[in-house]
PDB file of N, CA and C in Angstrom:
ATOM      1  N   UNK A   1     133.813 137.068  63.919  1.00  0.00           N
ATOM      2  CA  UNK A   1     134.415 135.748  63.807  1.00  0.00           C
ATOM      3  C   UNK A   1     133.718 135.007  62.664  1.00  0.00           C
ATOM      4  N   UNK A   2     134.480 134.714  61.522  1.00  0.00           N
ATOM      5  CA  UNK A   2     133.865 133.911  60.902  1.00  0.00           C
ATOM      6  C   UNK A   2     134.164 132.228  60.846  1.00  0.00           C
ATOM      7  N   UNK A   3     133.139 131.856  59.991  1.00  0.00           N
ATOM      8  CA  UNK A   3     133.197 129.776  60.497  1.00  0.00           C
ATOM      9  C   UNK A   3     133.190 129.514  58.624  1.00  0.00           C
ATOM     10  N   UNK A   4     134.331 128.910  58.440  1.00  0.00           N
ATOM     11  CA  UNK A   4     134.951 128.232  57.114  1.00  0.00           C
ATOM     12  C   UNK A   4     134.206 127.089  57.157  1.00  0.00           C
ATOM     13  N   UNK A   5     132.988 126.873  56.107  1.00  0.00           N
ATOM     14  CA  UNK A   5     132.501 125.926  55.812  1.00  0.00           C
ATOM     15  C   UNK A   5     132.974 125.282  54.486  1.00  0.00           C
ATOM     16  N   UNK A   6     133.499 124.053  54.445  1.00  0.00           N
ATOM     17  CA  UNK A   6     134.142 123.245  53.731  1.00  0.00           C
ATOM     18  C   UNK A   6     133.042 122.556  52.873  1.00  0.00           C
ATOM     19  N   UNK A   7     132.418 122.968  51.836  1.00  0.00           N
ATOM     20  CA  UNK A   7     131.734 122.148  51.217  1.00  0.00           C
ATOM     21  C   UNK A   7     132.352 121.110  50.004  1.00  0.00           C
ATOM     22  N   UNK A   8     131.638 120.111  49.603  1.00  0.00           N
ATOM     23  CA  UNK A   8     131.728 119.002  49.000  1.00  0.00           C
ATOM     24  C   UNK A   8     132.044 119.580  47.530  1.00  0.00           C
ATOM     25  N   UNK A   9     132.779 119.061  46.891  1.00  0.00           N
ATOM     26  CA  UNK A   9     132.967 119.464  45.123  1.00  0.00           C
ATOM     27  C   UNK A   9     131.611 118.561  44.424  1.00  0.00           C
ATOM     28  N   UNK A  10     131.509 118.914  43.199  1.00  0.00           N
ATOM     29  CA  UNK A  10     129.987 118.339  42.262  1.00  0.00           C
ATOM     30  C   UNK A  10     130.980 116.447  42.567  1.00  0.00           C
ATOM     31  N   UNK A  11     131.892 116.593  41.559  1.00  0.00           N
ATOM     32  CA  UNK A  11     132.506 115.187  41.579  1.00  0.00           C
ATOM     33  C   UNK A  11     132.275 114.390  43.168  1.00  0.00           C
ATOM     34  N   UNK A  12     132.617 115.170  44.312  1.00  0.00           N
ATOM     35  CA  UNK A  12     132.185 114.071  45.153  1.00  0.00           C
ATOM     36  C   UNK A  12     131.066 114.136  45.624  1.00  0.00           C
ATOM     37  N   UNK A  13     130.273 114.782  45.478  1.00  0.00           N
ATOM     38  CA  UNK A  13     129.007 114.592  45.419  1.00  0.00           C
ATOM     39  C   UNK A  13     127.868 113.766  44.758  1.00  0.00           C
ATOM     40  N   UNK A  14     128.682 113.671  43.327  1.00  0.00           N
ATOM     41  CA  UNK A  14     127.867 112.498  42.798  1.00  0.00           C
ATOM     42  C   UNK A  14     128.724 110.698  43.121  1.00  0.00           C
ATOM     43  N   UNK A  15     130.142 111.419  43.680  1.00  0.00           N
ATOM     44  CA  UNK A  15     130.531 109.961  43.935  1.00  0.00           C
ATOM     45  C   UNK A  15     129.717 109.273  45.472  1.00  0.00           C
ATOM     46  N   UNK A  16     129.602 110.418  46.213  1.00  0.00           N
ATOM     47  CA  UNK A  16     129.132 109.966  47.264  1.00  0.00           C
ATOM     48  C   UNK A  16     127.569 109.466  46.615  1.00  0.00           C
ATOM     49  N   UNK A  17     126.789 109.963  45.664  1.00  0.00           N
ATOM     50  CA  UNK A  17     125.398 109.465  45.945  1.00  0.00           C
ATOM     51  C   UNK A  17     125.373 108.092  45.645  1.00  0.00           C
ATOM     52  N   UNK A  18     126.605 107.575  44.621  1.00  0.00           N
ATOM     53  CA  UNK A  18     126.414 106.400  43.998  1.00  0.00           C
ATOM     54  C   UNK A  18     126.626 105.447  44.936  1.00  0.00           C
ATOM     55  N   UNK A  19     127.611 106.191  46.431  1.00  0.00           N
ATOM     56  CA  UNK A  19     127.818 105.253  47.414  1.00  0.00           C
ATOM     57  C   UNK A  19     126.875 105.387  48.213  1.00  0.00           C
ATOM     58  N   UNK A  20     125.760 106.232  48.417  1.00  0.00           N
ATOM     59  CA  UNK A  20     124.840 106.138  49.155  1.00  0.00           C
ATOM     60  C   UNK A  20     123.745 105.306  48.789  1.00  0.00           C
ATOM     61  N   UNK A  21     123.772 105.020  47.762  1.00  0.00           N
ATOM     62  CA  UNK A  21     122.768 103.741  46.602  1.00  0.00           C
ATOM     63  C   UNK A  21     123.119 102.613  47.088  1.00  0.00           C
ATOM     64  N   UNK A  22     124.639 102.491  46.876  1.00  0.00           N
ATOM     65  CA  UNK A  22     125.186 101.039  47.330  1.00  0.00           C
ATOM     66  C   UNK A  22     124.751 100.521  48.851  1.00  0.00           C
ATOM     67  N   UNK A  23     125.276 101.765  49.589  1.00  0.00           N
ATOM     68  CA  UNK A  23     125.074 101.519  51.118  1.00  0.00           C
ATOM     69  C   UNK A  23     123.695 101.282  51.195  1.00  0.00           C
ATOM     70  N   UNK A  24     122.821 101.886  50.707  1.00  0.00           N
ATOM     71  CA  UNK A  24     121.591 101.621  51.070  1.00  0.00           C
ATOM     72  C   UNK A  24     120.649 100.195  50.259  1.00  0.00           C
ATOM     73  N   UNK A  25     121.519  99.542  49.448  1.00  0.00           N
ATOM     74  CA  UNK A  25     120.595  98.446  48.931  1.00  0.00           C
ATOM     75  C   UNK A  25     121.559  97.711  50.415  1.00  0.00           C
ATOM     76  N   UNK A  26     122.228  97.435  51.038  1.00  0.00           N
ATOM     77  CA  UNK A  26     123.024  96.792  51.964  1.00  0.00           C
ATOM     78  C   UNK A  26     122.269  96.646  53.394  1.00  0.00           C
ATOM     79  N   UNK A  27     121.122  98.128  53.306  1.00  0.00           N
ATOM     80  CA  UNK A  27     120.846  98.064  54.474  1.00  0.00           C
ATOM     81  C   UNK A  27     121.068  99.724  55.859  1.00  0.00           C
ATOM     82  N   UNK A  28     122.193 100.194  55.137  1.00  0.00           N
ATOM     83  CA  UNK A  28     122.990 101.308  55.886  1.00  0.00           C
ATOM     84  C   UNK A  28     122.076 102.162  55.414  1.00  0.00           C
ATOM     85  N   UNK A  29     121.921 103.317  56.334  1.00  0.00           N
ATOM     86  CA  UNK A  29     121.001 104.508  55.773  1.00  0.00           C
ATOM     87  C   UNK A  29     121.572 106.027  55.831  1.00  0.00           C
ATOM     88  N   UNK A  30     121.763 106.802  54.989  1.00  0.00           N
ATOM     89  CA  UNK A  30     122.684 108.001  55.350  1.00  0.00           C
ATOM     90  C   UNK A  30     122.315 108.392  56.464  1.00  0.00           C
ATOM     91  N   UNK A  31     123.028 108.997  57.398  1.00  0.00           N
ATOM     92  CA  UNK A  31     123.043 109.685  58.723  1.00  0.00           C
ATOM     93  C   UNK A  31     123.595 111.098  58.264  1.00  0.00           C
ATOM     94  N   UNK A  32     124.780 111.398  58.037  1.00  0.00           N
ATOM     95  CA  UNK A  32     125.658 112.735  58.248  1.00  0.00           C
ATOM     96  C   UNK A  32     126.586 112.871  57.712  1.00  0.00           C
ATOM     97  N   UNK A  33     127.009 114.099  56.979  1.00  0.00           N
ATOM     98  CA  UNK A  33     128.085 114.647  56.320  1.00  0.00           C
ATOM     99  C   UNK A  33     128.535 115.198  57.616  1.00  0.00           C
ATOM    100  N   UNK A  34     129.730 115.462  58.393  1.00  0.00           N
ATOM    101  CA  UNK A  34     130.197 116.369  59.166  1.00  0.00           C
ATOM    102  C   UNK A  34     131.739 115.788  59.071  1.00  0.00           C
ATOM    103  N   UNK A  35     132.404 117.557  59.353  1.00  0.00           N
ATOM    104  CA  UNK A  35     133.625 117.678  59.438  1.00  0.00           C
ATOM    105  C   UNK A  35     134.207 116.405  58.178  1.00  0.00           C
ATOM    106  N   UNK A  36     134.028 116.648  57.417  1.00  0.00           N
ATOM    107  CA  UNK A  36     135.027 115.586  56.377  1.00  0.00           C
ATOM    108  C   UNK A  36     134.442 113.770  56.526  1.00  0.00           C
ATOM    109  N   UNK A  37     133.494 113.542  57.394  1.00  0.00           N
ATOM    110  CA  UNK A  37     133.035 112.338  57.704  1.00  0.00           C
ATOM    111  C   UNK A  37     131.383 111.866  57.041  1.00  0.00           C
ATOM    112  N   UNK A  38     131.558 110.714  56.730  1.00  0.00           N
ATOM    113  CA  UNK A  38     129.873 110.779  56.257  1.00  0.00           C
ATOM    114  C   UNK A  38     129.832 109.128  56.854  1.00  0.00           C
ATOM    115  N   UNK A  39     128.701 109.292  57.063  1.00  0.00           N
ATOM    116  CA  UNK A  39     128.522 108.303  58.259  1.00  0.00           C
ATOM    117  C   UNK A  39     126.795 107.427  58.046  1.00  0.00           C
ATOM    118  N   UNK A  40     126.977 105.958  57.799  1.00  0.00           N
ATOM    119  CA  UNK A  40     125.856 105.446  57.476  1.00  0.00           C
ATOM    120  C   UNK A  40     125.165 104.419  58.773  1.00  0.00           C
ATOM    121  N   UNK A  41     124.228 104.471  59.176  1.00  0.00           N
ATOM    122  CA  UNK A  41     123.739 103.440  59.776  1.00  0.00           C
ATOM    123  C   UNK A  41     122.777 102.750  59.497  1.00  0.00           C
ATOM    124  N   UNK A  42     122.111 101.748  60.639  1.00  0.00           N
ATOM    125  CA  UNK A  42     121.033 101.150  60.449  1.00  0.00           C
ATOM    126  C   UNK A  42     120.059 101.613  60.552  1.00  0.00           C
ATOM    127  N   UNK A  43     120.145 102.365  61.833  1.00  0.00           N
ATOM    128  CA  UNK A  43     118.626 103.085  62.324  1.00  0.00           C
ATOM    129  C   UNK A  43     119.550 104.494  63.507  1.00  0.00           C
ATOM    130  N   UNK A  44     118.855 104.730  64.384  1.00  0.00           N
ATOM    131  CA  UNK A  44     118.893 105.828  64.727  1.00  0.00           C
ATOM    132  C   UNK A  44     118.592 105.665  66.074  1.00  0.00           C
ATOM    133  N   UNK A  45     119.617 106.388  67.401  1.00  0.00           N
ATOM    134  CA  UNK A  45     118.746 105.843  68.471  1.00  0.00           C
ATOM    135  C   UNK A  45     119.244 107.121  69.421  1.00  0.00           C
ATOM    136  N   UNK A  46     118.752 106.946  70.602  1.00  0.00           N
ATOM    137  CA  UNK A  46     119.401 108.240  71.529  1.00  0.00           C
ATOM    138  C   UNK A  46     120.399 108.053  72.438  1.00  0.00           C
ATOM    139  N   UNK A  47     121.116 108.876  72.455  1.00  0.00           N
ATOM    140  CA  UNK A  47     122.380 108.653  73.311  1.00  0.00           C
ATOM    141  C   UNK A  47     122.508 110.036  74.319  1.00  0.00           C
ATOM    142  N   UNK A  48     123.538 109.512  75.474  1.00  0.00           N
ATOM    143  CA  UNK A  48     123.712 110.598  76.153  1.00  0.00           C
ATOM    144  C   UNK A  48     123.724 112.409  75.401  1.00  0.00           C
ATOM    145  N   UNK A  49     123.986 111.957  74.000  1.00  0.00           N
ATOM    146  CA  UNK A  49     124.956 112.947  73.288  1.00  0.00           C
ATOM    147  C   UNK A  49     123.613 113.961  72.509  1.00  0.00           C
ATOM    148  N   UNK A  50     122.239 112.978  72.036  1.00  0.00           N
ATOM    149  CA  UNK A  50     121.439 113.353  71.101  1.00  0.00           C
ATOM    150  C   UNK A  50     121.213 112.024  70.115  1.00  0.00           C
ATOM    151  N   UNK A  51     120.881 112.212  69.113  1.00  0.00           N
ATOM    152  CA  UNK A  51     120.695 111.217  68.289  1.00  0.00           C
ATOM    153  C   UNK A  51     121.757 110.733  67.747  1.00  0.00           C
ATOM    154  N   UNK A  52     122.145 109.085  67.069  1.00  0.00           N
ATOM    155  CA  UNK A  52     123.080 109.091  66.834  1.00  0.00           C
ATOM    156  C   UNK A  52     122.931 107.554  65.713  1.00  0.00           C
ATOM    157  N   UNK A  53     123.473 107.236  64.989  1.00  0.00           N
ATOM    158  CA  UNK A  53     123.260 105.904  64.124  1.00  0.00           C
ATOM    159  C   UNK A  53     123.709 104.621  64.518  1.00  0.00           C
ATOM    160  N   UNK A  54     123.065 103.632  64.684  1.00  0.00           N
ATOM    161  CA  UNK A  54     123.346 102.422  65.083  1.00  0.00           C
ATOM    162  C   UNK A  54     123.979 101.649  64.574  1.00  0.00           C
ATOM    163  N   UNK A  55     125.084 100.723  64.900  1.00  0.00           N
ATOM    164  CA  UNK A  55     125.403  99.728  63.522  1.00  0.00           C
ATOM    165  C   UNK A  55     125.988  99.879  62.199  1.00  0.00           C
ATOM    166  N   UNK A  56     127.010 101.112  62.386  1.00  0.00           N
ATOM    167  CA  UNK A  56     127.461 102.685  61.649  1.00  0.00           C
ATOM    168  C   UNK A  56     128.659 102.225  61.174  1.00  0.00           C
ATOM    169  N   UNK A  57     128.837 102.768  59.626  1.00  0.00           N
ATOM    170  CA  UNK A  57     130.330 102.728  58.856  1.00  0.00           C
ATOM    171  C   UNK A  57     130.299 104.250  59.127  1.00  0.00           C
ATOM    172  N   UNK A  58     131.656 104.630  59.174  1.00  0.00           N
ATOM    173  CA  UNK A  58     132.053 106.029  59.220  1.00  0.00           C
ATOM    174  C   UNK A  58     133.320 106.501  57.842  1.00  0.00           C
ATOM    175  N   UNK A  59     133.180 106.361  56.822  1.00  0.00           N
ATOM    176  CA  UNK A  59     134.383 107.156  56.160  1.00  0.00           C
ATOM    177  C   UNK A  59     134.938 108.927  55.890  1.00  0.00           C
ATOM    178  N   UNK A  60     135.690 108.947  55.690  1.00  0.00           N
ATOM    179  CA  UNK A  60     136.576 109.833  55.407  1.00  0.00           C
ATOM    180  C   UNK A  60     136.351 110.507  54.340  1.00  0.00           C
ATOM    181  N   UNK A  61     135.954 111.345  54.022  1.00  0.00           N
ATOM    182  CA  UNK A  61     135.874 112.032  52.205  1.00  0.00           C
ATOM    183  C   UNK A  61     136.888 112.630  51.828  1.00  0.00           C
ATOM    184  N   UNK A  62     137.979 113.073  53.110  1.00  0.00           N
ATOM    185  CA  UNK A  62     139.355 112.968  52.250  1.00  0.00           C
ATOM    186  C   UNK A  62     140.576 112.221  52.234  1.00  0.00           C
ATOM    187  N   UNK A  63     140.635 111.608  52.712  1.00  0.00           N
ATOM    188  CA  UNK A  63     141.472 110.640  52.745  1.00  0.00           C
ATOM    189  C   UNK A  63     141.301 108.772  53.405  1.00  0.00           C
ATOM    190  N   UNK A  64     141.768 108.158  53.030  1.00  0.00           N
ATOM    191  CA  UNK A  64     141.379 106.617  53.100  1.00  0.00           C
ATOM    192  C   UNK A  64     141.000 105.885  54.375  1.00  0.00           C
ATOM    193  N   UNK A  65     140.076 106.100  55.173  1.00  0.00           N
ATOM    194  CA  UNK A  65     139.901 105.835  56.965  1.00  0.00           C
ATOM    195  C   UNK A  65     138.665 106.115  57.360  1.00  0.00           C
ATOM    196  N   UNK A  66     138.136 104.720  57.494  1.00  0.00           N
ATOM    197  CA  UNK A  66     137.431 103.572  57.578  1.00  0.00           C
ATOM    198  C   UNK A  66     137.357 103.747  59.146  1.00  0.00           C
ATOM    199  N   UNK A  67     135.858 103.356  59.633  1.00  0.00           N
ATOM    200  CA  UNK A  67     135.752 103.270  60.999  1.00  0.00           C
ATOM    201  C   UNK A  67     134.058 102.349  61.111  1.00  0.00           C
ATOM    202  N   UNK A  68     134.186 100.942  61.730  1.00  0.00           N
ATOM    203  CA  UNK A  68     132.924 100.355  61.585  1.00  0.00           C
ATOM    204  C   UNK A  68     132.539 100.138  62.927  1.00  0.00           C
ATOM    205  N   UNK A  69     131.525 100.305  63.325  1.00  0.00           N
ATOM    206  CA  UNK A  69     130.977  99.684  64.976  1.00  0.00           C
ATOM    207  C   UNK A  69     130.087  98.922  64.340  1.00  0.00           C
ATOM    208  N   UNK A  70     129.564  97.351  64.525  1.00  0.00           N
ATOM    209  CA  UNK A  70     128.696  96.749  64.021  1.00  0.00           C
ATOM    210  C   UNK A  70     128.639  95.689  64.741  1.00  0.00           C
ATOM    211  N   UNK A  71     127.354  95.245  65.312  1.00  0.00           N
ATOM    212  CA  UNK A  71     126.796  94.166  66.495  1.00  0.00           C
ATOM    213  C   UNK A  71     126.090  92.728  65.389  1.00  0.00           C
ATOM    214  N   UNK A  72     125.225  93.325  64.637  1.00  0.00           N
ATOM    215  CA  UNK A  72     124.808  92.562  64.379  1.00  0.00           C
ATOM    216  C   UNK A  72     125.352  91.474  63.042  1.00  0.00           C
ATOM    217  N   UNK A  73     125.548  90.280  62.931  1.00  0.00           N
ATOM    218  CA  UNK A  73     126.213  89.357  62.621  1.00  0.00           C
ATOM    219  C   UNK A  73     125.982  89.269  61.046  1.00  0.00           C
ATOM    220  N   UNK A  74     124.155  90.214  60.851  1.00  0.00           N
ATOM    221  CA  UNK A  74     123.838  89.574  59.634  1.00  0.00           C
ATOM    222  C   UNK A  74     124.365  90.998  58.686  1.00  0.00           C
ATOM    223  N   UNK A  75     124.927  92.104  59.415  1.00  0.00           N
ATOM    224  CA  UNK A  75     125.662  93.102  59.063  1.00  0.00           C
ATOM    225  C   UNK A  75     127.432  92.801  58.899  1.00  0.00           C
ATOM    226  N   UNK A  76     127.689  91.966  59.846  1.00  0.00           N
ATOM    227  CA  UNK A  76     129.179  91.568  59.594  1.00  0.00           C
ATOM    228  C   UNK A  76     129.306  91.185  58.384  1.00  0.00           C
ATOM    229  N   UNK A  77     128.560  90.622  57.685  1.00  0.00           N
ATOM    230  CA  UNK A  77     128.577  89.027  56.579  1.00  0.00           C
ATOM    231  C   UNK A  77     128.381  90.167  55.294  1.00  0.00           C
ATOM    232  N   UNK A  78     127.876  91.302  55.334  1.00  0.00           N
ATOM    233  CA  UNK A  78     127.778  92.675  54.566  1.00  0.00           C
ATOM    234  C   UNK A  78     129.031  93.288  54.147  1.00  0.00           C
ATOM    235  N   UNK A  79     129.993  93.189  54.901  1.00  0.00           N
ATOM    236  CA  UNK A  79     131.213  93.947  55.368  1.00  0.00           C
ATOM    237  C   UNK A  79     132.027  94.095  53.577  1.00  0.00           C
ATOM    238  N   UNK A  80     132.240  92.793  53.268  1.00  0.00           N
ATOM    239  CA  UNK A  80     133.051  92.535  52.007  1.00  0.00           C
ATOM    240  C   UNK A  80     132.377  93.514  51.290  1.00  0.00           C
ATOM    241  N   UNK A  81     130.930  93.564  50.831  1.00  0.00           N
ATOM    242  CA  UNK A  81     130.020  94.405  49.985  1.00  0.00           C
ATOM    243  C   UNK A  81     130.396  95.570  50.328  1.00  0.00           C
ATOM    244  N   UNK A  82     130.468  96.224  51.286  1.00  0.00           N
ATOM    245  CA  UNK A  82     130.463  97.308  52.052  1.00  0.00           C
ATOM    246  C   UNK A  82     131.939  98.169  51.692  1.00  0.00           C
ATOM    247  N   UNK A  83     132.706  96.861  52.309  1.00  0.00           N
ATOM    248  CA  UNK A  83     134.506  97.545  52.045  1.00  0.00           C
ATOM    249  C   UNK A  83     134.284  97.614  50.236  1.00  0.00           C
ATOM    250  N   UNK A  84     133.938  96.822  49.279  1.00  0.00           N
ATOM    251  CA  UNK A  84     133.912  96.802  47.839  1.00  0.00           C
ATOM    252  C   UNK A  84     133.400  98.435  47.410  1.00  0.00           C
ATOM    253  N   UNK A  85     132.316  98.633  47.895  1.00  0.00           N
ATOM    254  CA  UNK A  85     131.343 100.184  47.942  1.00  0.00           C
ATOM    255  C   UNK A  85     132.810 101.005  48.176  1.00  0.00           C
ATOM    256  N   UNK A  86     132.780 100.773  49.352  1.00  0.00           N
ATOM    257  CA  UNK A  86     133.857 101.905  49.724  1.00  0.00           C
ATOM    258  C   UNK A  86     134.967 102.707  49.281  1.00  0.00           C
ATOM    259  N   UNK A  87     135.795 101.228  48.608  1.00  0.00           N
ATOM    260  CA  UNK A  87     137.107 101.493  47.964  1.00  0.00           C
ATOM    261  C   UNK A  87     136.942 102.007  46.705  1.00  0.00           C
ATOM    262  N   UNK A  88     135.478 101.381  46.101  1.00  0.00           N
ATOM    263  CA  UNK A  88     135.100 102.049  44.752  1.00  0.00           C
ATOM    264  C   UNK A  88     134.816 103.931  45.250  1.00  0.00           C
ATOM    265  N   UNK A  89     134.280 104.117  45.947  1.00  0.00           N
ATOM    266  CA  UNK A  89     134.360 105.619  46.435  1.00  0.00           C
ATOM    267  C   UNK A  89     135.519 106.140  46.424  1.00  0.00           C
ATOM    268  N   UNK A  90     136.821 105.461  47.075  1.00  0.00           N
ATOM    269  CA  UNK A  90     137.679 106.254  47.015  1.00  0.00           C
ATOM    270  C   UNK A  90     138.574 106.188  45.273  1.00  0.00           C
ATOM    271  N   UNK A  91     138.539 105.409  45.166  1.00  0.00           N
ATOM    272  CA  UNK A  91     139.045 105.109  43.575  1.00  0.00           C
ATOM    273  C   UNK A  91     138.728 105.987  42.646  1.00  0.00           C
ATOM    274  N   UNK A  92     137.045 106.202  42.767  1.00  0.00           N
ATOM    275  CA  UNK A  92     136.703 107.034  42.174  1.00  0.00           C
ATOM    276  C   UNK A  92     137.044 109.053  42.463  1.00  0.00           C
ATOM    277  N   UNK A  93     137.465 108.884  43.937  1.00  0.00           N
ATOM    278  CA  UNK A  93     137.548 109.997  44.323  1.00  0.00           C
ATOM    279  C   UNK A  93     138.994 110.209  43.572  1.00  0.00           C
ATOM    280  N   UNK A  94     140.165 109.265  43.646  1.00  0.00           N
ATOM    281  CA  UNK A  94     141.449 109.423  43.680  1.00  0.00           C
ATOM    282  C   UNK A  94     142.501 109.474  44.643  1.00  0.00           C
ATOM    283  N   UNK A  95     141.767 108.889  45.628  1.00  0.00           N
ATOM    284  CA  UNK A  95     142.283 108.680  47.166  1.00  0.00           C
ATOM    285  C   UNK A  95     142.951 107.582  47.214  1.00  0.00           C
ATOM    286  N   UNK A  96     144.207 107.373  47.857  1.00  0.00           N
ATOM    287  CA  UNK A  96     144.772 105.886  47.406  1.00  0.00           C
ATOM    288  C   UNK A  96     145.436 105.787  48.838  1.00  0.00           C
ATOM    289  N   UNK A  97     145.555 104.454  49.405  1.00  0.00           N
ATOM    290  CA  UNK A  97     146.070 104.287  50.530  1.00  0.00           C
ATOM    291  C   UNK A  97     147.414 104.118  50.420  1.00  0.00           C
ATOM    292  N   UNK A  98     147.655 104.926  51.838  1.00  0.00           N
ATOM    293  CA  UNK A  98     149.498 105.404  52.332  1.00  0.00           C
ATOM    294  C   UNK A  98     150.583 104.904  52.636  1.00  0.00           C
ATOM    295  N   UNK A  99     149.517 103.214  52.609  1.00  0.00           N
ATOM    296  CA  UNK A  99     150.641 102.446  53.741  1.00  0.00           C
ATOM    297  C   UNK A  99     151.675 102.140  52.978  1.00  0.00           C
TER     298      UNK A  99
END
């Protein structure tokens, strides 16, 4: 049985680092590439599940979908910066929304 690992192209790889720069002057800290998702938080905490990121943007690396859990208020007020980061990621990727 083999397992199809989907790796990242050079191009989004350097698009993602430039968004991992952004995210991280903001505050967000990389967590995880998985399954097509890369996922930033604040910190890191334990859950029923294992470890997991607190206070977490979740995007899509292939297509335009956005997912935020965020408590703290002085992270809400981030959000505009955050969505700005983001859309520049996908722009740069060539990802354009469907609606």
């Amino acid at each position: 049985m083999s397992t199809e690992v989907k790796v990242l192209s050079t191009s989004t790889r350097t698009n993602l680092e430039a968004l991992k720069h952004h995210m991280k002057k903001l505050g967000f800290k990389y967590f995880e590439e998985k399954d097509g998702w890369v996922t930033f938080g604040t910190h890191l905490m334990m859950n029923g599940e294992g470890v997991a990121p607190h206070d977490c943007i979740s995007i899509s690396v292939r297509f335009m979908d956005i997912h935020a859990d965020l408590w703290g208020f002085d992270l809400i007020n981030k959000l505009p910066e955050a969505k700005q980061a983001i859309l520049d990621f996908y722009e740069a990727e060539g990802i354009a929304n469907e609606d």
